[in-house]
PDB file of N, CA and C in Angstrom:
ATOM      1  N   UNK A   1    -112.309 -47.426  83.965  1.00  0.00           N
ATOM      2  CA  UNK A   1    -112.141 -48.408  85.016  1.00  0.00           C
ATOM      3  C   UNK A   1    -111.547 -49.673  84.404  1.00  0.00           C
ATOM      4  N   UNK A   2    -110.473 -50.354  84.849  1.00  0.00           N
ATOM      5  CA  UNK A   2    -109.751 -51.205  84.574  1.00  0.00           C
ATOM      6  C   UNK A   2    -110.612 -52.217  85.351  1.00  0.00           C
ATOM      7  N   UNK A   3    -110.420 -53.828  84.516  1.00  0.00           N
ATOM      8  CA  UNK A   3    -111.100 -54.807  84.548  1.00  0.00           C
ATOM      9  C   UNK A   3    -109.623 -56.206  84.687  1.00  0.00           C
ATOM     10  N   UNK A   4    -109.455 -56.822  85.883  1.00  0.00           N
ATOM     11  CA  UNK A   4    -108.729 -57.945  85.416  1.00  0.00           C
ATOM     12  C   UNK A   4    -109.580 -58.942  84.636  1.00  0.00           C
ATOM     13  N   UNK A   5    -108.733 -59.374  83.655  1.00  0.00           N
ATOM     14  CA  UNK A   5    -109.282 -60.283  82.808  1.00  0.00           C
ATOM     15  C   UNK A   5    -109.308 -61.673  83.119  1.00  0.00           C
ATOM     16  N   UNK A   6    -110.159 -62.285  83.348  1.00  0.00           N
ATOM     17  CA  UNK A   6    -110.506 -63.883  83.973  1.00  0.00           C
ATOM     18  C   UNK A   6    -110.090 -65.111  83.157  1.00  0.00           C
ATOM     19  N   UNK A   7    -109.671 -64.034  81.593  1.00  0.00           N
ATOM     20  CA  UNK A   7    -109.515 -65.017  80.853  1.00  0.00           C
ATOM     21  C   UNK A   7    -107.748 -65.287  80.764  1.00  0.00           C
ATOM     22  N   UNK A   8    -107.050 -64.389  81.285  1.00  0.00           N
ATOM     23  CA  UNK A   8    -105.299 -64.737  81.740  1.00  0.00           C
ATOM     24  C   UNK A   8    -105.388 -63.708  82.831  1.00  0.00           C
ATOM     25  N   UNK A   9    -104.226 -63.858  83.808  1.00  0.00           N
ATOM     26  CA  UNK A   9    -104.227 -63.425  85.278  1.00  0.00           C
ATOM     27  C   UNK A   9    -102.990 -62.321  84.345  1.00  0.00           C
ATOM     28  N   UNK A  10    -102.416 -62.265  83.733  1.00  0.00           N
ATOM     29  CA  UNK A  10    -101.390 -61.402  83.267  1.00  0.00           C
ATOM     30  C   UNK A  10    -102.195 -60.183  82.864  1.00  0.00           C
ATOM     31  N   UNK A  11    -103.351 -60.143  82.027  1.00  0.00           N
ATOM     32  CA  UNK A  11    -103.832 -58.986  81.317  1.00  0.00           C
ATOM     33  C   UNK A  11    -104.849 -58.096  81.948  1.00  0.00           C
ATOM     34  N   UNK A  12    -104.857 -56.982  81.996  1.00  0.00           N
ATOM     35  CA  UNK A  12    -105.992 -56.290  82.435  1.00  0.00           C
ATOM     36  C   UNK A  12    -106.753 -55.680  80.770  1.00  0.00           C
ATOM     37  N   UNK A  13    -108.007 -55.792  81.231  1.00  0.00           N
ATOM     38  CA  UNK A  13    -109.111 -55.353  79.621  1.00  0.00           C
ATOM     39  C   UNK A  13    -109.423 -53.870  80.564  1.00  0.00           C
ATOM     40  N   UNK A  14    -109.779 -52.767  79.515  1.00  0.00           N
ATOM     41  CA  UNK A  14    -110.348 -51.694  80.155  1.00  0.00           C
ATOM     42  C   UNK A  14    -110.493 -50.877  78.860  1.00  0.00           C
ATOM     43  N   UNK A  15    -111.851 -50.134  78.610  1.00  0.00           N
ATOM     44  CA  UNK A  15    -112.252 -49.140  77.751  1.00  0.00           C
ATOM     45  C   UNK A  15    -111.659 -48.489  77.250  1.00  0.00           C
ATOM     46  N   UNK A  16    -111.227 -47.880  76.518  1.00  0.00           N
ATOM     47  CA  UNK A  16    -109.961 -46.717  76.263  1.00  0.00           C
ATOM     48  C   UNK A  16    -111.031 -44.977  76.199  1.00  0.00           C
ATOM     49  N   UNK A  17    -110.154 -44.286  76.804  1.00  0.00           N
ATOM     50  CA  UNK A  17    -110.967 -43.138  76.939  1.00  0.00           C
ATOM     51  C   UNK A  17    -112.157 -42.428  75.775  1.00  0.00           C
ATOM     52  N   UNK A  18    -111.473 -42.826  74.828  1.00  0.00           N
ATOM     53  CA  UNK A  18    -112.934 -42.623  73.404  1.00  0.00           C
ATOM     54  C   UNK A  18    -113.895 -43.799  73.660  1.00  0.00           C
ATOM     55  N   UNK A  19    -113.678 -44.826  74.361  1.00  0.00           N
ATOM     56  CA  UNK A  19    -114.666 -45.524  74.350  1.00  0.00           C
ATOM     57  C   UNK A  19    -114.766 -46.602  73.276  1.00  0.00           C
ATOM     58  N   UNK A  20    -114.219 -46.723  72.696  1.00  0.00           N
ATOM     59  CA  UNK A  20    -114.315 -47.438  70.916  1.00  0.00           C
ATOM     60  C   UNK A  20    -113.383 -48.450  70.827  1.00  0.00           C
ATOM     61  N   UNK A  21    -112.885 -48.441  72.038  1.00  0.00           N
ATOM     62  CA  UNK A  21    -111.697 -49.670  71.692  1.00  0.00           C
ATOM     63  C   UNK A  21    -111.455 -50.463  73.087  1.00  0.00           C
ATOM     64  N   UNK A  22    -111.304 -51.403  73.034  1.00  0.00           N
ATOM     65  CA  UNK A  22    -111.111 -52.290  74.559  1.00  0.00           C
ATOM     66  C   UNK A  22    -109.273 -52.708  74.581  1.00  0.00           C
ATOM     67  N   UNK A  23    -109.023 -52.048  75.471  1.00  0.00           N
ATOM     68  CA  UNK A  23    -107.745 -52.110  75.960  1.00  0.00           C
ATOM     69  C   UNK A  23    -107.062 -53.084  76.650  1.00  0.00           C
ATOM     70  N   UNK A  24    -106.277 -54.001  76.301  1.00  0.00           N
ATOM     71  CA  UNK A  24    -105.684 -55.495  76.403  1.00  0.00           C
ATOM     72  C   UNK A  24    -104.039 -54.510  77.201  1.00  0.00           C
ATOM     73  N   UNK A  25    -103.647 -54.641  78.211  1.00  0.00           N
ATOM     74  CA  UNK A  25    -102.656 -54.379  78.970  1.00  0.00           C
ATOM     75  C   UNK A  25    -101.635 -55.568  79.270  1.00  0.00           C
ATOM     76  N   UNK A  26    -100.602 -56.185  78.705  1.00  0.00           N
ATOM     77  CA  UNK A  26     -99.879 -57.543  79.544  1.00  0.00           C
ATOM     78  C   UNK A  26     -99.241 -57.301  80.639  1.00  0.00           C
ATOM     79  N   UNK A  27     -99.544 -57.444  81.754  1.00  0.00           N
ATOM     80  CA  UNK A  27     -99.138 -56.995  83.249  1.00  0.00           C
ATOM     81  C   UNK A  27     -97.403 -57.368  83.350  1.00  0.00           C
ATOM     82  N   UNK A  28     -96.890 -58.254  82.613  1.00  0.00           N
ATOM     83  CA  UNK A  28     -95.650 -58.436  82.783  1.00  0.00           C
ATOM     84  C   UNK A  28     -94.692 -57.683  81.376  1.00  0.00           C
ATOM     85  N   UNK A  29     -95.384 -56.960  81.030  1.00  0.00           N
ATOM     86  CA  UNK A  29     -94.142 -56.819  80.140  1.00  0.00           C
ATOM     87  C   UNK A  29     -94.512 -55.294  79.845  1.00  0.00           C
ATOM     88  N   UNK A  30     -95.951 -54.907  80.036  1.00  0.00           N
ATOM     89  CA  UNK A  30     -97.048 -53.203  80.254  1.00  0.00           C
ATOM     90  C   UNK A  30     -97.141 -53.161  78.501  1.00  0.00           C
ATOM     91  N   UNK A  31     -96.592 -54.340  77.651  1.00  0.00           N
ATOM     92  CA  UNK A  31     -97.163 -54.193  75.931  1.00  0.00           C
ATOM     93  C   UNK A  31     -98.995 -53.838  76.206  1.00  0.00           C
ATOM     94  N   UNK A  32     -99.377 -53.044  75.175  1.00  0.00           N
ATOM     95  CA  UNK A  32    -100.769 -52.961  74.986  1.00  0.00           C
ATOM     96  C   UNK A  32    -101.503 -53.206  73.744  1.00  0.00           C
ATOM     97  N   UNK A  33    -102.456 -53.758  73.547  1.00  0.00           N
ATOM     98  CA  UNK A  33    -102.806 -54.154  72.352  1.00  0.00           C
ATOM     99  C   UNK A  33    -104.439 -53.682  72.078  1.00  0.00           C
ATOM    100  N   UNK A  34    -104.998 -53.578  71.252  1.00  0.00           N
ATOM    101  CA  UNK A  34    -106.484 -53.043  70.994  1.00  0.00           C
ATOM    102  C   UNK A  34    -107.598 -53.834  70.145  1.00  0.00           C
ATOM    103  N   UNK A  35    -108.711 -53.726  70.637  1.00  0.00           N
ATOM    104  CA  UNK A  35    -109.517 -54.683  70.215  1.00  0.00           C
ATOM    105  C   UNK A  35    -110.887 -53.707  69.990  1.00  0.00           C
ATOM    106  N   UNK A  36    -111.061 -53.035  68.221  1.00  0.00           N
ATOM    107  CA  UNK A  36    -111.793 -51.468  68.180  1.00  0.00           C
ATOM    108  C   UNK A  36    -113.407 -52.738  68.269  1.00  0.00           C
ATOM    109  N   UNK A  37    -114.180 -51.569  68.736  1.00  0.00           N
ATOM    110  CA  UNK A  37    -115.433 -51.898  68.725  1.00  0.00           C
ATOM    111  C   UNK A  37    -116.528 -51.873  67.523  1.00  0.00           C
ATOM    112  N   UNK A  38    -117.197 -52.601  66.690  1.00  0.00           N
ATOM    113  CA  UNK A  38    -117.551 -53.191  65.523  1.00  0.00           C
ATOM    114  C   UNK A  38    -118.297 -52.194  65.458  1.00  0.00           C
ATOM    115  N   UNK A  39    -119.354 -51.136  65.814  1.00  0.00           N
ATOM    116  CA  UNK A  39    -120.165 -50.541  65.521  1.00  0.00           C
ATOM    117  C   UNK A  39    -119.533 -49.238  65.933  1.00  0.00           C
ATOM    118  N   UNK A  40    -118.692 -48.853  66.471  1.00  0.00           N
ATOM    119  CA  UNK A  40    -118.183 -47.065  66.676  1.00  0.00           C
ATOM    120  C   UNK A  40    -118.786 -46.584  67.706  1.00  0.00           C
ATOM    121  N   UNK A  41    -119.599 -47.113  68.311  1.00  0.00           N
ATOM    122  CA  UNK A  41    -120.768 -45.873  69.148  1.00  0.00           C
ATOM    123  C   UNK A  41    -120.516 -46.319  70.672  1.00  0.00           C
ATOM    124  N   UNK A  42    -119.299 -47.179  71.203  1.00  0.00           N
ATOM    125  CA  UNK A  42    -118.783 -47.043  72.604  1.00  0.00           C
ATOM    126  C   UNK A  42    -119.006 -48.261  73.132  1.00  0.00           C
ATOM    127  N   UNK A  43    -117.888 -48.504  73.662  1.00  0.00           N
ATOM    128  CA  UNK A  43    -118.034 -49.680  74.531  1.00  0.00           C
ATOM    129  C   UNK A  43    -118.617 -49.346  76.180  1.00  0.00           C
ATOM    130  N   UNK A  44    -120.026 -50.173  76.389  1.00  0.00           N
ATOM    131  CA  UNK A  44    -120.884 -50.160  77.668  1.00  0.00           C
ATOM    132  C   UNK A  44    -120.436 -51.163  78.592  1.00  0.00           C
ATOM    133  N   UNK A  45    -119.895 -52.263  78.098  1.00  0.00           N
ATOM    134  CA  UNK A  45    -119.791 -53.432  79.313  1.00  0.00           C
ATOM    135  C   UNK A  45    -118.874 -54.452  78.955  1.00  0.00           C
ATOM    136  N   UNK A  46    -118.093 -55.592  79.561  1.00  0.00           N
ATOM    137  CA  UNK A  46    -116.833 -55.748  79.261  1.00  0.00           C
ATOM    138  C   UNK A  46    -117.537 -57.322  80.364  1.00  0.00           C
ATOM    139  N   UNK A  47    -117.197 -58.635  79.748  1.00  0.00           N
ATOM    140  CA  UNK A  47    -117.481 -59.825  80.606  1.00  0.00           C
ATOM    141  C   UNK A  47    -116.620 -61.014  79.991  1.00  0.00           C
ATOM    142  N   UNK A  48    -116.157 -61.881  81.036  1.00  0.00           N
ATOM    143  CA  UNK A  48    -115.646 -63.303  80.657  1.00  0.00           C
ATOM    144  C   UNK A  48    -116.389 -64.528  80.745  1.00  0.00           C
ATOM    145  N   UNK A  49    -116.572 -65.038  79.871  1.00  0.00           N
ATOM    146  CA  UNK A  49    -117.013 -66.748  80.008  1.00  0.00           C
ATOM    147  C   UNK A  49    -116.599 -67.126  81.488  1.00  0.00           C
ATOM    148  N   UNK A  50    -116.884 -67.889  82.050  1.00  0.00           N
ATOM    149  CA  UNK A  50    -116.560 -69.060  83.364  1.00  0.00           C
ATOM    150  C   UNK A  50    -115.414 -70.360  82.525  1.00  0.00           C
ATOM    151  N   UNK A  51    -115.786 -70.079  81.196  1.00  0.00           N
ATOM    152  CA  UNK A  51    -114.661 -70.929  80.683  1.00  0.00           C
ATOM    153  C   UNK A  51    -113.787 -70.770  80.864  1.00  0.00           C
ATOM    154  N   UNK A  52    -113.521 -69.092  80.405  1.00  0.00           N
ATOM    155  CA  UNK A  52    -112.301 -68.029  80.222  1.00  0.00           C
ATOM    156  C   UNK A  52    -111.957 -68.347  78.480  1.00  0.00           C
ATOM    157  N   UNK A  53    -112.857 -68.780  77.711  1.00  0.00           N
ATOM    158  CA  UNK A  53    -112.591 -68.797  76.505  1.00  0.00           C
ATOM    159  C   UNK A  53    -113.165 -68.175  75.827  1.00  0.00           C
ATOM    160  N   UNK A  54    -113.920 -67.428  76.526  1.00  0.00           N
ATOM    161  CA  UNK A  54    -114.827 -66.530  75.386  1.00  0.00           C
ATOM    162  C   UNK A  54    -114.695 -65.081  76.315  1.00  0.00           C
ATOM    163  N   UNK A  55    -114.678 -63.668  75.560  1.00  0.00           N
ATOM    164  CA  UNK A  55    -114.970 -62.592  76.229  1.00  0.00           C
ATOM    165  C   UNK A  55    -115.934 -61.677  75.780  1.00  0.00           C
ATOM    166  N   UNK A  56    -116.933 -61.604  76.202  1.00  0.00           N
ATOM    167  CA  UNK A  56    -117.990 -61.052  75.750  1.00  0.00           C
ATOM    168  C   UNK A  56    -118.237 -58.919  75.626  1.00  0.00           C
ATOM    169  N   UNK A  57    -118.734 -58.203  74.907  1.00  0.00           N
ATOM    170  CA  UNK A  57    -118.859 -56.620  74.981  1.00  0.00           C
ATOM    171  C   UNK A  57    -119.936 -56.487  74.157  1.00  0.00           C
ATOM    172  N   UNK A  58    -120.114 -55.872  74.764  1.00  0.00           N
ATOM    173  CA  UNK A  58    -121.636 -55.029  74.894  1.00  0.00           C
ATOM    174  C   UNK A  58    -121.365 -53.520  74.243  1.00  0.00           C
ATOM    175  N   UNK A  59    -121.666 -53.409  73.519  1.00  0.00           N
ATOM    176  CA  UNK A  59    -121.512 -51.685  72.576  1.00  0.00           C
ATOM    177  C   UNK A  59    -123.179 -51.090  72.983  1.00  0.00           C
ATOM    178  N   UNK A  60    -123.075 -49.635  72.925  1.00  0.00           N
ATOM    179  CA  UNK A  60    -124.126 -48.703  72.566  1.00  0.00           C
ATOM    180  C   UNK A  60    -124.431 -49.264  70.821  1.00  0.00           C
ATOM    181  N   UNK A  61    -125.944 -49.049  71.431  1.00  0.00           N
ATOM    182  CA  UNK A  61    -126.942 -49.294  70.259  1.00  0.00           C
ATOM    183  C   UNK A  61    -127.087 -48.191  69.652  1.00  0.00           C
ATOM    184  N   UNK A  62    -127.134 -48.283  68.224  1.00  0.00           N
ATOM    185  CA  UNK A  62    -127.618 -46.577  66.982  1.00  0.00           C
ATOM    186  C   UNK A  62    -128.744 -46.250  67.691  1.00  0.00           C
ATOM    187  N   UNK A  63    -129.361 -44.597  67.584  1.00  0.00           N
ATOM    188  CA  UNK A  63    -130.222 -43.898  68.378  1.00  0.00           C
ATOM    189  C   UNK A  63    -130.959 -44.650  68.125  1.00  0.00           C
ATOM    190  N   UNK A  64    -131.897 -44.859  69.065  1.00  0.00           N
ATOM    191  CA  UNK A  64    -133.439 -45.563  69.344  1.00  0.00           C
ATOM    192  C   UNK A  64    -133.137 -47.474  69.005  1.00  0.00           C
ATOM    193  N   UNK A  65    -132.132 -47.965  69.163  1.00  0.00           N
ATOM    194  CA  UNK A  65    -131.650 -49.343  68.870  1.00  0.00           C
ATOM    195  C   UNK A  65    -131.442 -49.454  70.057  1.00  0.00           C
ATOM    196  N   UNK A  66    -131.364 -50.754  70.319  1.00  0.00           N
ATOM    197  CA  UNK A  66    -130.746 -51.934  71.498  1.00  0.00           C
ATOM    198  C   UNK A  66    -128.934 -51.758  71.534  1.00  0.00           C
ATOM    199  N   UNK A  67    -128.708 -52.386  72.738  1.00  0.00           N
ATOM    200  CA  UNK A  67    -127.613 -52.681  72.040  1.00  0.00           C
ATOM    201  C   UNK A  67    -126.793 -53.703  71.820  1.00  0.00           C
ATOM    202  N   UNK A  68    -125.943 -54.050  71.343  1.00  0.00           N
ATOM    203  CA  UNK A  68    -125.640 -55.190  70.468  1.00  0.00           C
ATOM    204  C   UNK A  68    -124.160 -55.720  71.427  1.00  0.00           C
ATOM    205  N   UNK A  69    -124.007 -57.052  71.272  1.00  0.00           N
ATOM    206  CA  UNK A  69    -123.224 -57.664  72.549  1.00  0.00           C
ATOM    207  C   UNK A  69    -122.635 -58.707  71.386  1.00  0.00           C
ATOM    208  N   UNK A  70    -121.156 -58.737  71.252  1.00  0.00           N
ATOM    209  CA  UNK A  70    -120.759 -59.476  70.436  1.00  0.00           C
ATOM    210  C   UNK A  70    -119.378 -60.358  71.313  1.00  0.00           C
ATOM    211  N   UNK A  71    -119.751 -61.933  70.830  1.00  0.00           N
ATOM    212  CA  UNK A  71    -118.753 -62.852  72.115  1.00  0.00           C
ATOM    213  C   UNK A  71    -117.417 -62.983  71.092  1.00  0.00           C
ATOM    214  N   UNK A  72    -116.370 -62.881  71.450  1.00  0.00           N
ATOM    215  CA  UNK A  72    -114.771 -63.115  70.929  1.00  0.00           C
ATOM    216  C   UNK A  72    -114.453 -64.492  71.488  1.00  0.00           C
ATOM    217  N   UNK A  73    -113.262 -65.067  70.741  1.00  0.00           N
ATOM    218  CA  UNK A  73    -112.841 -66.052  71.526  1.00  0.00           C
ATOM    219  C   UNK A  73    -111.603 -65.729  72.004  1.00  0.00           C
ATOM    220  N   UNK A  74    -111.271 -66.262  73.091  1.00  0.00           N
ATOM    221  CA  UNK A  74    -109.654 -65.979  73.682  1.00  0.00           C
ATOM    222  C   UNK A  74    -109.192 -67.041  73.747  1.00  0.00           C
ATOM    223  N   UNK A  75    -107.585 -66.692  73.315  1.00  0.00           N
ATOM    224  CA  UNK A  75    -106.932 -65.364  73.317  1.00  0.00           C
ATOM    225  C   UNK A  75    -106.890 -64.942  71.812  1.00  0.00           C
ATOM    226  N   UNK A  76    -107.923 -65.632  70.220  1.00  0.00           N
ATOM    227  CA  UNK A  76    -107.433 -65.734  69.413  1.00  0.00           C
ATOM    228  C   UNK A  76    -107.890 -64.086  68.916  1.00  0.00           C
ATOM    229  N   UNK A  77    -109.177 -63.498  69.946  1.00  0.00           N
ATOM    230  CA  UNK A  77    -110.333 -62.672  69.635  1.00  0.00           C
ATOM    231  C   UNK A  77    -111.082 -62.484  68.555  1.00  0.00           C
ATOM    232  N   UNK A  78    -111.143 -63.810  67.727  1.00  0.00           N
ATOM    233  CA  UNK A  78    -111.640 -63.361  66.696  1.00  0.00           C
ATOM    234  C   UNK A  78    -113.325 -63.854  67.145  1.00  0.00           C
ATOM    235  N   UNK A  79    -113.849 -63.006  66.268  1.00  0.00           N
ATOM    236  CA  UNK A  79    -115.667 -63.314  66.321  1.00  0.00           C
ATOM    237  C   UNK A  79    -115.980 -63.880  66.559  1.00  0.00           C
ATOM    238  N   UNK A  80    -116.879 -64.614  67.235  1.00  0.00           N
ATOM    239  CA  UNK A  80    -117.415 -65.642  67.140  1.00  0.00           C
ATOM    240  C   UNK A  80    -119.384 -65.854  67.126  1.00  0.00           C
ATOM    241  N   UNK A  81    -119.302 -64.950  68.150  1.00  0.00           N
ATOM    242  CA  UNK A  81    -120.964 -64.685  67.951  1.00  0.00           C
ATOM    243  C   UNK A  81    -121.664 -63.454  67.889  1.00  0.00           C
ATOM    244  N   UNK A  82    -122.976 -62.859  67.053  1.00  0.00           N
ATOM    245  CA  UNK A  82    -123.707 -61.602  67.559  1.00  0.00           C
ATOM    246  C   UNK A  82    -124.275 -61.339  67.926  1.00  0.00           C
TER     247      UNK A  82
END
């Protein structure tokens, strides 16, 4: 399921079918870019700040673990919190 992204009106974010990577789409030009998921075990949930400067994902937790939600910043995506 494709997600418009709140954080630019150009990009759509959406899971990629393995699950392991979050899919950056630029609506004007259809370039795609990838953003793999830090732990391997699937991306569960996909959210934007109200800022639109931060984009937040939520991964599956290792068996019998939580799971772990790590915030990016946009558009630079690099880390920012765990």
């Amino acid at each position: 399921m494709a997600h418009h992204c709140q954080a630019c009106r150009r990009r759509i974010l959406r899971p990629t079918s393995a699950g392991n990577y979050l899919n950056f789409v630029d609506l004007a030009t259809m370039k795609q870019s990838y953003l793999p998921s830090v732990g391997g075990r699937g991306i569960g949930a996909i959210a934007v700040h109200p800022s639109k400067q931060y984009i937040c994902v939520a991964e599956v937790g290792a068996e019998g673990a939580p799971p772990a939600a790590y915030l990016y910043e946009y558009p630079s995506l690099r880390l920012y919190r765990v």
